[in-house]
C-alpha atoms as a PDB file:
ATOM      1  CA  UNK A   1     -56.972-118.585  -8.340  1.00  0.00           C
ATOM      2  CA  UNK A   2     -54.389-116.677  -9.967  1.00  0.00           C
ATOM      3  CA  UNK A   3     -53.459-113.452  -8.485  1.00  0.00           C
ATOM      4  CA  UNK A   4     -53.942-109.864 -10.520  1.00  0.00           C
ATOM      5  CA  UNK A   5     -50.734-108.094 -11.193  1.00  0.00           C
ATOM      6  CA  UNK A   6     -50.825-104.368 -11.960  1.00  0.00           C
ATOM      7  CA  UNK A   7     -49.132-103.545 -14.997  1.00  0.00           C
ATOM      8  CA  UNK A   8     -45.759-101.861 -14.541  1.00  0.00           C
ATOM      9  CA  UNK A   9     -45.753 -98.624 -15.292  1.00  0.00           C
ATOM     10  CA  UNK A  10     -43.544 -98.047 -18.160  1.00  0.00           C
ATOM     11  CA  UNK A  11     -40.093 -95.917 -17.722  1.00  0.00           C
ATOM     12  CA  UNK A  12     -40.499 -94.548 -21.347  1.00  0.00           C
ATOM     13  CA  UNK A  13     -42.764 -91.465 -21.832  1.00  0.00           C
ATOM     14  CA  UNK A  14     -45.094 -92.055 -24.631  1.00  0.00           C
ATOM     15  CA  UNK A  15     -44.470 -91.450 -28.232  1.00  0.00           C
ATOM     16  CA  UNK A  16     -46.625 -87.751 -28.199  1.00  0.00           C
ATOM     17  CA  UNK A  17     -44.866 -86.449 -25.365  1.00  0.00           C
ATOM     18  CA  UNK A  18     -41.300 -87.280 -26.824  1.00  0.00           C
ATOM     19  CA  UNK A  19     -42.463 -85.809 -30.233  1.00  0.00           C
ATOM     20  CA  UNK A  20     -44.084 -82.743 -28.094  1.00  0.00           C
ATOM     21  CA  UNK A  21     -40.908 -82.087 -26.146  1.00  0.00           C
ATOM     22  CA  UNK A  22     -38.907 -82.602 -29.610  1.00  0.00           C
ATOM     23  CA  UNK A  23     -40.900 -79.867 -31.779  1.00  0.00           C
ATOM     24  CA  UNK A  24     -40.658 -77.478 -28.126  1.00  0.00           C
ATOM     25  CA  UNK A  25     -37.129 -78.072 -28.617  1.00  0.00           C
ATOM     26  CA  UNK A  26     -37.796 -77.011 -32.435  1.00  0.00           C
ATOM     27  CA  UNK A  27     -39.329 -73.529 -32.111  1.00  0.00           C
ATOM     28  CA  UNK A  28     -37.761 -71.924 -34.701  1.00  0.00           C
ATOM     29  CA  UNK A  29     -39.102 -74.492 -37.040  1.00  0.00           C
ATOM     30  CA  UNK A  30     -42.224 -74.377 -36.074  1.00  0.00           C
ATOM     31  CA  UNK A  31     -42.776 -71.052 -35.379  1.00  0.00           C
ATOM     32  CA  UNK A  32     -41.557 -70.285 -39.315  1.00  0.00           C
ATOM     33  CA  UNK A  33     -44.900 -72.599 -40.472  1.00  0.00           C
ATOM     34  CA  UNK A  34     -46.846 -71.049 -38.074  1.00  0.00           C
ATOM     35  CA  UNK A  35     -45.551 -67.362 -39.530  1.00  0.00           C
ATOM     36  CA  UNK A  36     -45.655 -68.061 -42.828  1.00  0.00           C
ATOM     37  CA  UNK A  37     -49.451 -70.100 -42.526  1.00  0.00           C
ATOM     38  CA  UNK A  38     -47.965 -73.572 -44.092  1.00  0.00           C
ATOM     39  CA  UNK A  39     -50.029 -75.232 -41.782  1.00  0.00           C
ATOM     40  CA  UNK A  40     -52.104 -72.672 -40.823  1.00  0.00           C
ATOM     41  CA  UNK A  41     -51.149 -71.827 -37.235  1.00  0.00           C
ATOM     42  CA  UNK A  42     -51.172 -75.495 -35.892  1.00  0.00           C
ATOM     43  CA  UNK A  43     -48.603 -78.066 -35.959  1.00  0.00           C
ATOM     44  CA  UNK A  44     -50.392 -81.889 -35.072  1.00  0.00           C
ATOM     45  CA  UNK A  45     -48.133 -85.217 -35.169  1.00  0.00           C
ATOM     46  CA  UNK A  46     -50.751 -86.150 -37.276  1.00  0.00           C
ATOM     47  CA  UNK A  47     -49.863 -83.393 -39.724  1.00  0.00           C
ATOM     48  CA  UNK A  48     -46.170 -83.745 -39.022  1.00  0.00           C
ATOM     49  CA  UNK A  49     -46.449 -87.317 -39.720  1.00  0.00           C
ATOM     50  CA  UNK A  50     -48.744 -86.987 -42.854  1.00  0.00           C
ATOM     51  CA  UNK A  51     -46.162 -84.050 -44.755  1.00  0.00           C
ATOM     52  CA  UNK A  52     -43.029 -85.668 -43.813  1.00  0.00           C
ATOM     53  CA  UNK A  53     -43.829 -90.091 -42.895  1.00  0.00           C
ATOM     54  CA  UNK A  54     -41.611 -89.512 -40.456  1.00  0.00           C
ATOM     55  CA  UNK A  55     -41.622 -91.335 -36.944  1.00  0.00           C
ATOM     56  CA  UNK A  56     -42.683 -89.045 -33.913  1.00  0.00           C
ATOM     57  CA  UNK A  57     -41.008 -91.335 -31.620  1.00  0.00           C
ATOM     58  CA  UNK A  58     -38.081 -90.164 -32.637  1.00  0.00           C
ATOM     59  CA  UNK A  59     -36.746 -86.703 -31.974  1.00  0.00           C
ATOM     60  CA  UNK A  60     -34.201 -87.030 -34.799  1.00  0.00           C
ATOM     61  CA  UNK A  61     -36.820 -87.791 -36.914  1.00  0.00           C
ATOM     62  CA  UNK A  62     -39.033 -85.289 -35.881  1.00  0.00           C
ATOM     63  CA  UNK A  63     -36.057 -82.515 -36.526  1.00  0.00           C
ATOM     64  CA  UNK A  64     -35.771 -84.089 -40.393  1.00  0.00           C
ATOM     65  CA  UNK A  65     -39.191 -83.931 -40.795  1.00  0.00           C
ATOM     66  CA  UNK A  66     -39.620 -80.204 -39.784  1.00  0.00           C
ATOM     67  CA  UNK A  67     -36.370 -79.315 -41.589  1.00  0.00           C
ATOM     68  CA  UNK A  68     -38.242 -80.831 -45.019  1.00  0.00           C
ATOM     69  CA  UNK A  69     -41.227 -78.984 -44.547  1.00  0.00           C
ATOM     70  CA  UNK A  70     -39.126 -75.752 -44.283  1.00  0.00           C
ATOM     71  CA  UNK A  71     -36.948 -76.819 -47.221  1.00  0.00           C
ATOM     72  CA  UNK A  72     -40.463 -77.103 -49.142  1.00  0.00           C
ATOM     73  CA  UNK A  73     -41.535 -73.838 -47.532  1.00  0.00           C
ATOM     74  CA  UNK A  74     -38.497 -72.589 -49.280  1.00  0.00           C
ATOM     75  CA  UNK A  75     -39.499 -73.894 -52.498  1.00  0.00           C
ATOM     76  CA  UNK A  76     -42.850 -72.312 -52.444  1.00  0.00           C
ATOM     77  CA  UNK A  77     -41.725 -69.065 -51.679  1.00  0.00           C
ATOM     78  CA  UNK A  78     -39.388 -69.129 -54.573  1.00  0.00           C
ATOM     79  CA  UNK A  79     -42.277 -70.276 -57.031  1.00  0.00           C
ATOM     80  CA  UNK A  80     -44.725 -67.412 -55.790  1.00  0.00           C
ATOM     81  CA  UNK A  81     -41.624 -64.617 -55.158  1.00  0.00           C
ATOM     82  CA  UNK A  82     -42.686 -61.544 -57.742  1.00  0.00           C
ATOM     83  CA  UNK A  83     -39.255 -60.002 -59.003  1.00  0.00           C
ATOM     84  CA  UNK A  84     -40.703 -56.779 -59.889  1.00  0.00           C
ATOM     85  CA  UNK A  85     -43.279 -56.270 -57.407  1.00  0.00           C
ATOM     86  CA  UNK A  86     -42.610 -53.448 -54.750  1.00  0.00           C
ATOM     87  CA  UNK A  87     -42.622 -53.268 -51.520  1.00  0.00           C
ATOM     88  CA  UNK A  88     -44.894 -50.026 -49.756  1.00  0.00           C
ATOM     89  CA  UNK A  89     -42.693 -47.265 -49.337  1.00  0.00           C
ATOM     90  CA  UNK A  90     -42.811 -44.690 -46.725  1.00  0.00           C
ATOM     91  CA  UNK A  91     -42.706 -40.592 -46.118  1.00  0.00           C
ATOM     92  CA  UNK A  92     -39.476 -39.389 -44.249  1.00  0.00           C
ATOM     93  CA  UNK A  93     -42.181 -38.360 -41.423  1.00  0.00           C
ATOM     94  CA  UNK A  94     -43.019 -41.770 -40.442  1.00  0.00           C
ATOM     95  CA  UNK A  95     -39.195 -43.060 -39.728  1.00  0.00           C
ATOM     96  CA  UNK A  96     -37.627 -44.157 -36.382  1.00  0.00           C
ATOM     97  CA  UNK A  97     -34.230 -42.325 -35.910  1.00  0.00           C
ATOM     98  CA  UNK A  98     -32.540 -44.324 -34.473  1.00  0.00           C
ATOM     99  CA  UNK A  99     -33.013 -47.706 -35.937  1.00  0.00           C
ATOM    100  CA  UNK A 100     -33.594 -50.357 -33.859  1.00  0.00           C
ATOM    101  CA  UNK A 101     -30.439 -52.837 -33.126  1.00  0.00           C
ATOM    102  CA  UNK A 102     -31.088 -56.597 -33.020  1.00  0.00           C
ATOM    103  CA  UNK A 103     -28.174 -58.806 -33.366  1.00  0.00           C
ATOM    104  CA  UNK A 104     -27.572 -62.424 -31.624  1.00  0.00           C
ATOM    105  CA  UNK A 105     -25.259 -60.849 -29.463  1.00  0.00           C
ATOM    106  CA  UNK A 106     -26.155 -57.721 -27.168  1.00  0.00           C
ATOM    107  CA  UNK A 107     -25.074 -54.330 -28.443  1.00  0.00           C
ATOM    108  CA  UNK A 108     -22.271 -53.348 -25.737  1.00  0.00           C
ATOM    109  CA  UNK A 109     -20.712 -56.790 -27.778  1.00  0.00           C
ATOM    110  CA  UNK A 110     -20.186 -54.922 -31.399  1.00  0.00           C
ATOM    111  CA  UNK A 111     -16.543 -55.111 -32.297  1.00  0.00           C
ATOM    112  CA  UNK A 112     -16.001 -51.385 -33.735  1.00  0.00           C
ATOM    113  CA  UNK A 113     -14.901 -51.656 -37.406  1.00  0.00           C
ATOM    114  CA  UNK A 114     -11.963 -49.241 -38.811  1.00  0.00           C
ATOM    115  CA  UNK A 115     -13.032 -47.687 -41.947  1.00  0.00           C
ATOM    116  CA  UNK A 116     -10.134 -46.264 -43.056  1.00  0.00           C
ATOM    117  CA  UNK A 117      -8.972 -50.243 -43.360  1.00  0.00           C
ATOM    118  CA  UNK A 118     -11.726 -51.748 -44.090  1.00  0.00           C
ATOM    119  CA  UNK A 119     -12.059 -53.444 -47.394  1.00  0.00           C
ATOM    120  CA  UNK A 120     -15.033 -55.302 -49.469  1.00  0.00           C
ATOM    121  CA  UNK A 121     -13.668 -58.307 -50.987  1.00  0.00           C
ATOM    122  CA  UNK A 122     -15.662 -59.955 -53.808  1.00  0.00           C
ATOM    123  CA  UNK A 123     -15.433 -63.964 -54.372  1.00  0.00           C
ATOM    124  CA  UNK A 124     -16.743 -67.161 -56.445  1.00  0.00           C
ATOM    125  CA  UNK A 125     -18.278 -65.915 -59.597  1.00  0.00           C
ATOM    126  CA  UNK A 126     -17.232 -62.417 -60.354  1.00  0.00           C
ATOM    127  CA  UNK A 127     -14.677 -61.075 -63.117  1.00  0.00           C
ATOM    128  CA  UNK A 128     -13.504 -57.950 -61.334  1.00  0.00           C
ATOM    129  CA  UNK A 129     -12.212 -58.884 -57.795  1.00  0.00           C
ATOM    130  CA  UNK A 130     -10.759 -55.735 -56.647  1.00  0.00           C
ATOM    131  CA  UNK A 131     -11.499 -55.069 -53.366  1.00  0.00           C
ATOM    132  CA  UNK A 132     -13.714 -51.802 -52.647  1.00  0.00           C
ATOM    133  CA  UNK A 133     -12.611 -48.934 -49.634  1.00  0.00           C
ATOM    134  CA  UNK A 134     -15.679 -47.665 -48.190  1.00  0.00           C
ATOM    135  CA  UNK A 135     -14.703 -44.249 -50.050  1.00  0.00           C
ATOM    136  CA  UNK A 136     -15.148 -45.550 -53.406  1.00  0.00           C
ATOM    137  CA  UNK A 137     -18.455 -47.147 -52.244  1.00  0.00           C
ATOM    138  CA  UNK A 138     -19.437 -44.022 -51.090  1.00  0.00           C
ATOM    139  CA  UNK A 139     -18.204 -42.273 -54.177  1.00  0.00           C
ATOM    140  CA  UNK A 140     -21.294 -45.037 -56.290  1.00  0.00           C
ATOM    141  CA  UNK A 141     -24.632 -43.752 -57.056  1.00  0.00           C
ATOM    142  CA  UNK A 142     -27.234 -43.921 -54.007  1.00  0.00           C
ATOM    143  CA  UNK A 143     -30.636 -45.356 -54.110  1.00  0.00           C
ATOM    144  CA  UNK A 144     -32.828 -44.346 -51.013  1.00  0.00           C
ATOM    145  CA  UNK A 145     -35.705 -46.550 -49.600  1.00  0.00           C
ATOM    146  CA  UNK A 146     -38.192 -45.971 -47.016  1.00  0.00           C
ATOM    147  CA  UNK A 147     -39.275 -49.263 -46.238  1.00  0.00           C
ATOM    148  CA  UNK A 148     -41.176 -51.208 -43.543  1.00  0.00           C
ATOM    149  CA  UNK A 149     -38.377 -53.610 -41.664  1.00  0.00           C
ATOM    150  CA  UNK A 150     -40.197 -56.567 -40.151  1.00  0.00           C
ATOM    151  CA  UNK A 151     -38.855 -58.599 -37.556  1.00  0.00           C
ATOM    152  CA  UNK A 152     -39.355 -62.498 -37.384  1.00  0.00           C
ATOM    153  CA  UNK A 153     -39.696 -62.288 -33.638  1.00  0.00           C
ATOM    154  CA  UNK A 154     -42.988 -59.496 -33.857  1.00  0.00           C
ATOM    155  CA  UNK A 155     -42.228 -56.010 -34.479  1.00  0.00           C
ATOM    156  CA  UNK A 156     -41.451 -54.047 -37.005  1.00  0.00           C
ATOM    157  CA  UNK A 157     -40.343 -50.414 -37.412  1.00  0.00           C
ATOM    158  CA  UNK A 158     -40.162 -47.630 -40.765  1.00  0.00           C
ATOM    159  CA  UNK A 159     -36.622 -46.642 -41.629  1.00  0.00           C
ATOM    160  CA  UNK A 160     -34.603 -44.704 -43.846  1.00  0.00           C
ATOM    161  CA  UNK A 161     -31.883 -46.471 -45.841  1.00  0.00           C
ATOM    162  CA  UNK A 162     -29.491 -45.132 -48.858  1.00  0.00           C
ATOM    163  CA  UNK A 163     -26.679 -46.836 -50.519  1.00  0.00           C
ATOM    164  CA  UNK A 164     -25.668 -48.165 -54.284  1.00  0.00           C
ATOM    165  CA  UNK A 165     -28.266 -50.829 -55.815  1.00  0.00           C
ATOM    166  CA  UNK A 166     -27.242 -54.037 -55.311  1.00  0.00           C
ATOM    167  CA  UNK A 167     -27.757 -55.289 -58.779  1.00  0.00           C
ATOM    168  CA  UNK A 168     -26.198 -52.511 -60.231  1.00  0.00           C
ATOM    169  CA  UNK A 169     -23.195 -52.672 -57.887  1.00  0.00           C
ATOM    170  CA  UNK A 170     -22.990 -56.641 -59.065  1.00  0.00           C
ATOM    171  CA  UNK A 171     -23.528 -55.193 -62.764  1.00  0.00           C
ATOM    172  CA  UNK A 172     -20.756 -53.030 -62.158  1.00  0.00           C
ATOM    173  CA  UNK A 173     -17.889 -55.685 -60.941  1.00  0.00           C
ATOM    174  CA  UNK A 174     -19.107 -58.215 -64.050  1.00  0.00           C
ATOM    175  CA  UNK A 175     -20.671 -60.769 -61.309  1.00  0.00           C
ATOM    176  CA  UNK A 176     -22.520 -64.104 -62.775  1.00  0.00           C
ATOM    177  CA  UNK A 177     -26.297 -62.278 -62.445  1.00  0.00           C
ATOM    178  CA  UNK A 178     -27.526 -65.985 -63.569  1.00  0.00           C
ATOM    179  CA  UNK A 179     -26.278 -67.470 -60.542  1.00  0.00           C
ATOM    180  CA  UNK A 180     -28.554 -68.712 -57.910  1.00  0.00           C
ATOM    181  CA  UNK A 181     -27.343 -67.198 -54.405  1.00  0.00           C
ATOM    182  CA  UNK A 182     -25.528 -63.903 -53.233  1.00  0.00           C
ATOM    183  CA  UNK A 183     -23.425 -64.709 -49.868  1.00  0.00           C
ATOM    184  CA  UNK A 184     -22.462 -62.493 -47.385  1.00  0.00           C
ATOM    185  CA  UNK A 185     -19.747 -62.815 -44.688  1.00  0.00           C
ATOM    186  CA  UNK A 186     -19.520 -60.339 -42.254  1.00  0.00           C
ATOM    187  CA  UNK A 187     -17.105 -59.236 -39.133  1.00  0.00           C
ATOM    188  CA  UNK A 188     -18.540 -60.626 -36.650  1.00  0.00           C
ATOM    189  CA  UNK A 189     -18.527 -64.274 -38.205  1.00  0.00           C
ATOM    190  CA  UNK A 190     -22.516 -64.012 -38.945  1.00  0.00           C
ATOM    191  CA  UNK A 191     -23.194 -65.199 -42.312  1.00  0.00           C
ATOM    192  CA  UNK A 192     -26.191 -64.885 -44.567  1.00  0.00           C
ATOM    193  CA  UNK A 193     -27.145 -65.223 -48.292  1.00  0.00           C
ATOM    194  CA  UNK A 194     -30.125 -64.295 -50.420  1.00  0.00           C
ATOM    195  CA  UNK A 195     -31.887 -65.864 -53.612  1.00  0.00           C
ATOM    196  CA  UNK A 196     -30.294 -63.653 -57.154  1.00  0.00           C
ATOM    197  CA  UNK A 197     -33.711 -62.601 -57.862  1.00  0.00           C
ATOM    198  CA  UNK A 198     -34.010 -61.343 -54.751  1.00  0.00           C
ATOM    199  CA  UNK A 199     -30.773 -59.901 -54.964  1.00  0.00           C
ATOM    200  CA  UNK A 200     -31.838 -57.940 -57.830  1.00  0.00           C
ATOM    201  CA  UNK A 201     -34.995 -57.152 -57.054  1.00  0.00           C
ATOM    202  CA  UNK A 202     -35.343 -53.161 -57.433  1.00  0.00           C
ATOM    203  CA  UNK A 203     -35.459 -52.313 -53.758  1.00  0.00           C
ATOM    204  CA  UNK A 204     -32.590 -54.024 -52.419  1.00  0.00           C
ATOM    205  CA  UNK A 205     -29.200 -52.423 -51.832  1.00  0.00           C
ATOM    206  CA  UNK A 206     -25.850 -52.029 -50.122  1.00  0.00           C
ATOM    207  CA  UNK A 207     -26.698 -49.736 -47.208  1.00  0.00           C
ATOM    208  CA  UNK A 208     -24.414 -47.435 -46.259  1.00  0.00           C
ATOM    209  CA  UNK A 209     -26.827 -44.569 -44.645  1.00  0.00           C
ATOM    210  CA  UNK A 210     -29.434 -44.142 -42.840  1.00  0.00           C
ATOM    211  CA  UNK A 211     -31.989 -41.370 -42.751  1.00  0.00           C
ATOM    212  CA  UNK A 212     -29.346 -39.156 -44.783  1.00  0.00           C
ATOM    213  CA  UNK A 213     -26.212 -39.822 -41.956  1.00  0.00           C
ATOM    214  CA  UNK A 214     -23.728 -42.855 -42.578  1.00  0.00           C
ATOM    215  CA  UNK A 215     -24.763 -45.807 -40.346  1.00  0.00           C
ATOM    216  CA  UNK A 216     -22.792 -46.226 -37.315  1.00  0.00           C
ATOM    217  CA  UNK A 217     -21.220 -49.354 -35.627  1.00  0.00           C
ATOM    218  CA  UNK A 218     -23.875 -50.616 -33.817  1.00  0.00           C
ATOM    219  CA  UNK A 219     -26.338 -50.719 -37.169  1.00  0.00           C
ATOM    220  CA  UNK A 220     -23.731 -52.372 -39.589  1.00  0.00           C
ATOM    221  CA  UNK A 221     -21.008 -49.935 -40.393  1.00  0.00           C
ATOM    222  CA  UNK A 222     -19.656 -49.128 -42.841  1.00  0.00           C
ATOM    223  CA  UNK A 223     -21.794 -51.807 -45.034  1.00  0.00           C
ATOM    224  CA  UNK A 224     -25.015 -53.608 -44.834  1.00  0.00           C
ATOM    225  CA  UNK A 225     -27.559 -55.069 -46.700  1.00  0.00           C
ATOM    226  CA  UNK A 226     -31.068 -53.946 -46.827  1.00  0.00           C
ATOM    227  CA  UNK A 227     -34.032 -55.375 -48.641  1.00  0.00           C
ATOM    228  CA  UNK A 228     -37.587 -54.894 -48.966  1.00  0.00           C
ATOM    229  CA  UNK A 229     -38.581 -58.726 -49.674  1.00  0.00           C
ATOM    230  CA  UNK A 230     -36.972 -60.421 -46.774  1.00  0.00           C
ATOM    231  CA  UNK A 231     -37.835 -60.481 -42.812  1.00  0.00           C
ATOM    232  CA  UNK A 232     -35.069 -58.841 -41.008  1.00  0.00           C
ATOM    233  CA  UNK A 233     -32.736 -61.399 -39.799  1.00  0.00           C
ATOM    234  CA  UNK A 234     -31.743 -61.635 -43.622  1.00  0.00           C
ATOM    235  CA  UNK A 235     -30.231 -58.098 -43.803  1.00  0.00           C
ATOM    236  CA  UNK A 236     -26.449 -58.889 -42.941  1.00  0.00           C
ATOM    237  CA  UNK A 237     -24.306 -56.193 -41.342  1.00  0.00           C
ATOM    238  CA  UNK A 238     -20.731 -55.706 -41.366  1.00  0.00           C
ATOM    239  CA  UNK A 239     -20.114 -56.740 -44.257  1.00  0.00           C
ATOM    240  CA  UNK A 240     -16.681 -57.749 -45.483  1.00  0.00           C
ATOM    241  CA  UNK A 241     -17.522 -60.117 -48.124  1.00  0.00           C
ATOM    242  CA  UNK A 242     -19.696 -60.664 -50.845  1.00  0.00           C
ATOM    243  CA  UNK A 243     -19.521 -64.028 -53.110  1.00  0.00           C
ATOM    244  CA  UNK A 244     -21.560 -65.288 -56.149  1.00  0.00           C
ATOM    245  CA  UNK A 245     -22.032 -69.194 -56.439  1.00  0.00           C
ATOM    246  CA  UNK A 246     -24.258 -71.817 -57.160  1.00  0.00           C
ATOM    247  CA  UNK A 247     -23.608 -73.794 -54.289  1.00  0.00           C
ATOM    248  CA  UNK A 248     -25.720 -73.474 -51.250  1.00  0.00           C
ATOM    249  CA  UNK A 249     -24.215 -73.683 -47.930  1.00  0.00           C
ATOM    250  CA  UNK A 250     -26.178 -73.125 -44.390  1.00  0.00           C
ATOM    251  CA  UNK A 251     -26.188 -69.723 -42.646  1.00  0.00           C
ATOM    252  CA  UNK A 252     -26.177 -68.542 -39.135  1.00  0.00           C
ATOM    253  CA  UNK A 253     -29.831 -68.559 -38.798  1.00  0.00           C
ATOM    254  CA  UNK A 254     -30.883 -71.417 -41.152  1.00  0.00           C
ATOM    255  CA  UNK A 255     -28.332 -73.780 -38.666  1.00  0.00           C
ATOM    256  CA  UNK A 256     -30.770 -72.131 -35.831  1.00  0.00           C
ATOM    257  CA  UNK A 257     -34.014 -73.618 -37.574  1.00  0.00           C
ATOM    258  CA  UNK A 258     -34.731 -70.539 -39.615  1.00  0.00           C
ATOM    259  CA  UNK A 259     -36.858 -70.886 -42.620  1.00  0.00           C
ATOM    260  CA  UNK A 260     -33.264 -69.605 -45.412  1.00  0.00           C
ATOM    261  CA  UNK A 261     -35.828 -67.612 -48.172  1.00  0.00           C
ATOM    262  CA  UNK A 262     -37.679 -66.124 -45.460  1.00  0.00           C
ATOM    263  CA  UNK A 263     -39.490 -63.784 -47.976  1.00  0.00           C
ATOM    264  CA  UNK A 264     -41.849 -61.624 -46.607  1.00  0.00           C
END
């Protein structure tokens, strides 16, 4: 009679829990569909595997197949994004003084910027590169918004924010306003870049106050962006750069796994 062998266990864990411990290790991705409703608040393998065909065995895979489903995220939001609609706006009443700080890094970290040096440059596709002080930007025309800011981690606060338009400030310098992104480098190395229509959209501008008193350091002195249409980790601070160009390149947060339109 032959003897039963039990079966060996196996030293591999099985193809759900590495695709499980793979999208754990891919919050941000997930937690973007799960914001924005793609998949309406549940992420299966099934559903991974249906949207992108891609193996959940693999935790490479798994990371390619999220990143597609964000990259088509992207693509809706662009189809559905309404250039002229506005965002609510606010009474002076219901504004937090101060603003909220959130930044990757914690805020005794802010490297102090010296305004009377400090310079705007302007790259790619722009006729007038001059660089800008932050006295002459001071000296443009301000546009004030009281605006919601939403935060993708949760929370959200009203604030107070003045500063020139940012189309008419890209109007002004003769910058390529058929171009498809606006990118921003700032101080501390964080980069981030924006759609041109929502660039131009009529509530989004180059922040240089807020509720009536210049922004200080820890908020984005002496320039930052601020727009209506996008979650918060979009608004850049510190500015220091600002170029027009058709090519796209990865920022800070979209390396991190964070959806790049991020449209709210």
């Amino acid at each position: 009679m032959m003897p039963i062998r039990t079966r060996t266990a196996s030293i591999s864990p099985p193809p759900k829990l590495i695709a499980g411990a793979a999208i754990t290790r891919n919050q941000a991705l997930v937690g973007d569909f799960d914001r924005r409703e793609v998949l309406r608040g549940a992420l299966s393998l099934g559903a991974l595997t249906l949207l992108t065909g891609c193996d959940v065995s693999e935790e490479d895979s798994v990371q390619k197949g999220l990143r597609a489903v964000s990259s088509w995220n992207d693509a809706v939001q662009a189809t559905i994004f309404r250039p002229d609609h506005l965002a609510p706006t606010f009474s002076p009443a219901e504004v937090v003084k101060p603003p909220r700080f959130n930044a990757y890094f914690d805020i005794e970290d802010v490297k102090p910027i010296d305004g009377a040096t400090w310079k705007l440059e302007l790259v790619g596709l722009v006729n007038d590169k001059r660089p800008w002080t932050a006295q002459q930007i001071y000296q443009l025309p301000e546009q004030e918004l009281i605006i919601r800011h939403i935060c993708v981690e949760g929370w959200d606060y009203i604030g107070q924010w003045s500063g020139p338009n940012l189309r008419a400030f890209l109007t002004r310098v003769g910058a390529d306003l058929t171009a498809k992104y606006v990118y921003f480098i700032c101080n501390d190395d964080f980069t981030e870049s924006i759609d041109m229509a929502s660039a131009l959209h009529p509530q989004t501008i180059l922040a240089t106050k807020y509720a009536g008193q210049f922004i200080t350091d820890p908020f984005g002195y002496p320039l930052r962006l601020r727009t209506a249409v996008k979650l918060g980790y979009k608004n850049a601070k510190w500015i220091k750069a600002i170029e027009i160009t058709n090519t796209f390149r990865e920022t800070f947060w979209s390396k991190q796994g964070e959806n790049w339109f991020a449209g709210i």
